[in-house]
Protein backbone atom coordinates (compact mmCIF):
# COMPACT_ATOMS: atom_id res chain seq x y z
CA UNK A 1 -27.58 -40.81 52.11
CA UNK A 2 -30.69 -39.43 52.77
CA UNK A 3 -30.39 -36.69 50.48
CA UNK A 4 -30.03 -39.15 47.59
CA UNK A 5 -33.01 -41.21 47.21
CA UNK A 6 -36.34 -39.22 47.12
CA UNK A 7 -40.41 -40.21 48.59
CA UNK A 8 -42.07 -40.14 44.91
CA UNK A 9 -41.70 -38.32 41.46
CA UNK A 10 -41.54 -34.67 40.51
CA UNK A 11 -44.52 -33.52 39.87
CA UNK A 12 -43.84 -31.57 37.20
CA UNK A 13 -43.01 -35.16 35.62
CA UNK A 14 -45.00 -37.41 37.50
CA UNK A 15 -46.48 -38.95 34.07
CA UNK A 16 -43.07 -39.41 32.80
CA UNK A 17 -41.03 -40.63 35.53
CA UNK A 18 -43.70 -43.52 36.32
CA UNK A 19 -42.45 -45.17 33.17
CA UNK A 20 -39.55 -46.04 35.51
CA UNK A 21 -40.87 -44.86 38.74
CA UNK A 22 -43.32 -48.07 38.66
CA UNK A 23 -40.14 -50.48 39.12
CA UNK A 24 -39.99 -49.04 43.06
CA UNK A 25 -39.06 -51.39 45.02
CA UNK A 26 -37.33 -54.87 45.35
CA UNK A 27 -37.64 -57.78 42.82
CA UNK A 28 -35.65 -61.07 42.79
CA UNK A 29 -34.32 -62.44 39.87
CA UNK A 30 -33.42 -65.05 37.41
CA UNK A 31 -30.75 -63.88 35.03
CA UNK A 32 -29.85 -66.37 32.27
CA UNK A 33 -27.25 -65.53 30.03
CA UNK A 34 -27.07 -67.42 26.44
CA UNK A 35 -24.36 -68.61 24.12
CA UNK A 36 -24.07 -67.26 20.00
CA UNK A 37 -26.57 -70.49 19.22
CA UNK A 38 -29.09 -69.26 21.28
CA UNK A 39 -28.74 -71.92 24.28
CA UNK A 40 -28.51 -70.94 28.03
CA UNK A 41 -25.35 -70.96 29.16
CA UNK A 42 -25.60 -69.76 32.65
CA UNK A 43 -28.54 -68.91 34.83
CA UNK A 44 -28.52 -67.10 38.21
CA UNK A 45 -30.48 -65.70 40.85
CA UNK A 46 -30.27 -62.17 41.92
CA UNK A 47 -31.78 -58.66 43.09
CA UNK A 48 -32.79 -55.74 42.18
CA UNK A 49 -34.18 -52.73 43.57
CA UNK A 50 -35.31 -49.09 42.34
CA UNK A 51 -36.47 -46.64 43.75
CA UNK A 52 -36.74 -42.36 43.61
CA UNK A 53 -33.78 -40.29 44.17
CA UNK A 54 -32.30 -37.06 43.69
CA UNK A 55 -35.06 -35.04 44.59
CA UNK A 56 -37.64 -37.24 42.37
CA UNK A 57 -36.40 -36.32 39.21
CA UNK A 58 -34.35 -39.62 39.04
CA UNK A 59 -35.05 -43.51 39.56
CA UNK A 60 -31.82 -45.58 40.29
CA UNK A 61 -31.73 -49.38 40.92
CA UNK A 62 -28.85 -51.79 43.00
CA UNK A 63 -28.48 -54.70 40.12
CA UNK A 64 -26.94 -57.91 42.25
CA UNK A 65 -26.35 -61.78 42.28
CA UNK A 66 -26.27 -63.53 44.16
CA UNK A 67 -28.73 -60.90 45.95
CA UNK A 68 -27.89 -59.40 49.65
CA UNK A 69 -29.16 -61.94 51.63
CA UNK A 70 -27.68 -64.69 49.56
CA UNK A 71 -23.75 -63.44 49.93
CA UNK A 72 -21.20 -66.05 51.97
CA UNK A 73 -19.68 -64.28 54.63
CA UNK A 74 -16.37 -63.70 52.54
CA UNK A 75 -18.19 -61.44 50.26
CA UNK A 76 -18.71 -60.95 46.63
CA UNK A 77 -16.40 -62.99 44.28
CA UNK A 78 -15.13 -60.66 41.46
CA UNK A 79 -16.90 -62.33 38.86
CA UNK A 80 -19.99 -61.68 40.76
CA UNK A 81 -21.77 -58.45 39.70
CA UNK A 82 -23.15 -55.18 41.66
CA UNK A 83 -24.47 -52.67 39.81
CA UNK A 84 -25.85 -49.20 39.93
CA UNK A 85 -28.13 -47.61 37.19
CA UNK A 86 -29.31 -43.88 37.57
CA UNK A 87 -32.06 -42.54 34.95
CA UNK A 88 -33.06 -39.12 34.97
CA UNK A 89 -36.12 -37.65 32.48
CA UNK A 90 -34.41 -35.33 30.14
CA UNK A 91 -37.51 -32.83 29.35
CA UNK A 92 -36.04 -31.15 26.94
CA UNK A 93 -35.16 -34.35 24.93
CA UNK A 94 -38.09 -36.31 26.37
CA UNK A 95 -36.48 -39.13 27.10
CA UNK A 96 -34.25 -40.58 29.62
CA UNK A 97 -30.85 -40.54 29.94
CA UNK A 98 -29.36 -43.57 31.47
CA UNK A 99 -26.08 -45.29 32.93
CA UNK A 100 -24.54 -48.25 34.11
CA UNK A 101 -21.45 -48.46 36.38
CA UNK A 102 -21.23 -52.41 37.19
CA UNK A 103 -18.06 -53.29 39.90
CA UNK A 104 -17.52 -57.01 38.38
CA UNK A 105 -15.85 -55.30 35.00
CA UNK A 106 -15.93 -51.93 35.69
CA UNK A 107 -18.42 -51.68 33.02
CA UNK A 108 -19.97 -47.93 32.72
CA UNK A 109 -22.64 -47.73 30.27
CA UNK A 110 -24.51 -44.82 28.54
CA UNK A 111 -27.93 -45.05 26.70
CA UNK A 112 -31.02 -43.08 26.04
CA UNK A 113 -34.27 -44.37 26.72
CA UNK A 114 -37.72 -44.27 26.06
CA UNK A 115 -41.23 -45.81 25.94
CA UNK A 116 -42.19 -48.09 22.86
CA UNK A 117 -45.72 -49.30 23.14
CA UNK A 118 -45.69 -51.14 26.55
CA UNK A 119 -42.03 -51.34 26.53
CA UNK A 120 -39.32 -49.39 27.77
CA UNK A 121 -35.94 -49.64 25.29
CA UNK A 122 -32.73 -48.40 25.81
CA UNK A 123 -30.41 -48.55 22.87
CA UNK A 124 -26.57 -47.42 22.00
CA UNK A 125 -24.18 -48.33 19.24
CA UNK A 126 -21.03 -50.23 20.41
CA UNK A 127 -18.30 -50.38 17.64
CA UNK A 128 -20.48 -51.99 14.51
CA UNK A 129 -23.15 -53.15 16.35
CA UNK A 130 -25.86 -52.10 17.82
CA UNK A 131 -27.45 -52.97 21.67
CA UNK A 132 -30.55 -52.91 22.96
CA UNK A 133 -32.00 -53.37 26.39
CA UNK A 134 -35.85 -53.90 27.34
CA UNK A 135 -38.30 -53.81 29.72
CA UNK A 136 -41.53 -55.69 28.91
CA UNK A 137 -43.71 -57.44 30.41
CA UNK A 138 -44.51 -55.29 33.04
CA UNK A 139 -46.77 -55.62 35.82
CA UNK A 140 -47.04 -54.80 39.42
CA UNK A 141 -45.60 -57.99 40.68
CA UNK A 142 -43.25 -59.15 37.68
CA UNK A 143 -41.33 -57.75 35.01
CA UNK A 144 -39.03 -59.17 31.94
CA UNK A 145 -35.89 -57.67 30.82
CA UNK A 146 -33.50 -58.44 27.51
CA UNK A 147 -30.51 -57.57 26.60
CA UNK A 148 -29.89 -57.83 23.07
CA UNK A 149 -27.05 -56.86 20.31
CA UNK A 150 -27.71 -56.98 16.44
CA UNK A 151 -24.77 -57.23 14.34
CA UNK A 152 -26.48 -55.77 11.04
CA UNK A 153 -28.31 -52.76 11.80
CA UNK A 154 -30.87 -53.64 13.30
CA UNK A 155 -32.33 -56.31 10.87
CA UNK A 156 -31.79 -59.24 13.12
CA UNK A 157 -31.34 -59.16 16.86
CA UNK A 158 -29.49 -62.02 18.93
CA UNK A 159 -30.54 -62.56 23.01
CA UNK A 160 -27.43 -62.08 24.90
CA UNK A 161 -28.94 -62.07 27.88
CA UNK A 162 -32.54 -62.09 29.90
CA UNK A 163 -33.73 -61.31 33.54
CA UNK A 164 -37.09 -62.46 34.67
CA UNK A 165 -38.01 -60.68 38.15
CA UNK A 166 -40.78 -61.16 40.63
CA UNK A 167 -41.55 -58.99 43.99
CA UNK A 168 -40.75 -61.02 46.79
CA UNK A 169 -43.88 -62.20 49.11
C-alpha cells in the first residue's frame, strides 16, 4: 500500500492541508459516550492514527478501540469499532471534504469541513437535525474531539459523544 499513504503535504496546499496534516501520527484515546441527560454512559480506550496519503493531497486516520495492541487474540467483537476517515482539500470549495466508513455498523459518513478559529468543524444535516463534529484543543501532544447533534437548528447543541487523545511516550 505504498502508493496510498504519502511523506508530507502538497505543496501547492501545504498551508491548508496542515489544518489536518498536524494530526500525523498515533494518539491514544479516551472515548466517552453520554446519555440524552448529559451523563457518561460508557467510556473507552482506543487509537487513532493519521497520517498523508494519496500523493499528499489527502490525510486519512485508522479510528479503533480497543486500540491494536489491546485486541484478545479472537479479534474484534462486532460491537467494537474500526474506522477509516479520508479528507481531501477541495481548492475549489476551500474546504475539505470528508468521510467515514466505520466496520462496527457499517456507518459511512459524508461532511464538509473547515477551520473555525482554532477549531476544525465538520457538520451535515441528518433527517431534522443537525451534527457536528470538532477538533479543538489542539496541540502537538493532545487533542479534543466532540461529536455533537442539535435538534433545533442549531440553537442548542447536545454532547453525544467526546474523545480526548494524547501521543503515546
Amino acid at each position: 500500500m505504498k502508493t496510498l499513504l504519502a511523506d508530507g503535504p502538497d505543496r501547492r496546499y501545504a498551508s491548508e492541508m496542515e489544518q489536518f496534516g498536524r494530526l500525523a501520527g498515533q494518539w491514544t484515546t479516551l472515548i466517552t459516550y453520554y446519555s440524552a441527560d448529559g451523563s457518561p454512559v460508557r467510556r473507552l480506550l482506543g487509537s487513532w492514527e493519521f497520517g498523508y496519503a494519496l500523493e499528499g493531497r489527502a490525510v486519512v486516520d485508522v479510528w479503533q478501540w480497543p486500540g491494536r495492541d489491546d485486541l484478545p487474540p479472537e479479534g474484534r467483537a462486532p460491537d467494537e469499532e474500526c474506522g477509516l476517515c479520508v479528507r481531501i482539500w477541495d481548492p475549489r470549495l476551500q474546504l475539505w471534504r470528508f468521510t467515514f466508513h466505520g466496520t462496527a455498523r457499517g456507518d459511512v459518513v459524508q461532511m464538509y469541513a473547515r477551520q473555525i478559529g482554532d477549531e476544525i468543524v465538520m457538520e451535515r444535516a441528518v433527517g431534522g437535525d443537525l451534527v457536528r463534529w470538532t477538533f479543538a484543543d489542539i496541540t502537538a501532544g493532545t487533542l479534543h474531539w466532540r461529536n455533537e447533534r442539535s435538534a433545533d437548528g442549531g440553537r442548542t447543541w447536545h454532547l453525544d459523544q467526546d474523545v480526548h487523545a494524547y501521543r503515546p511516550l
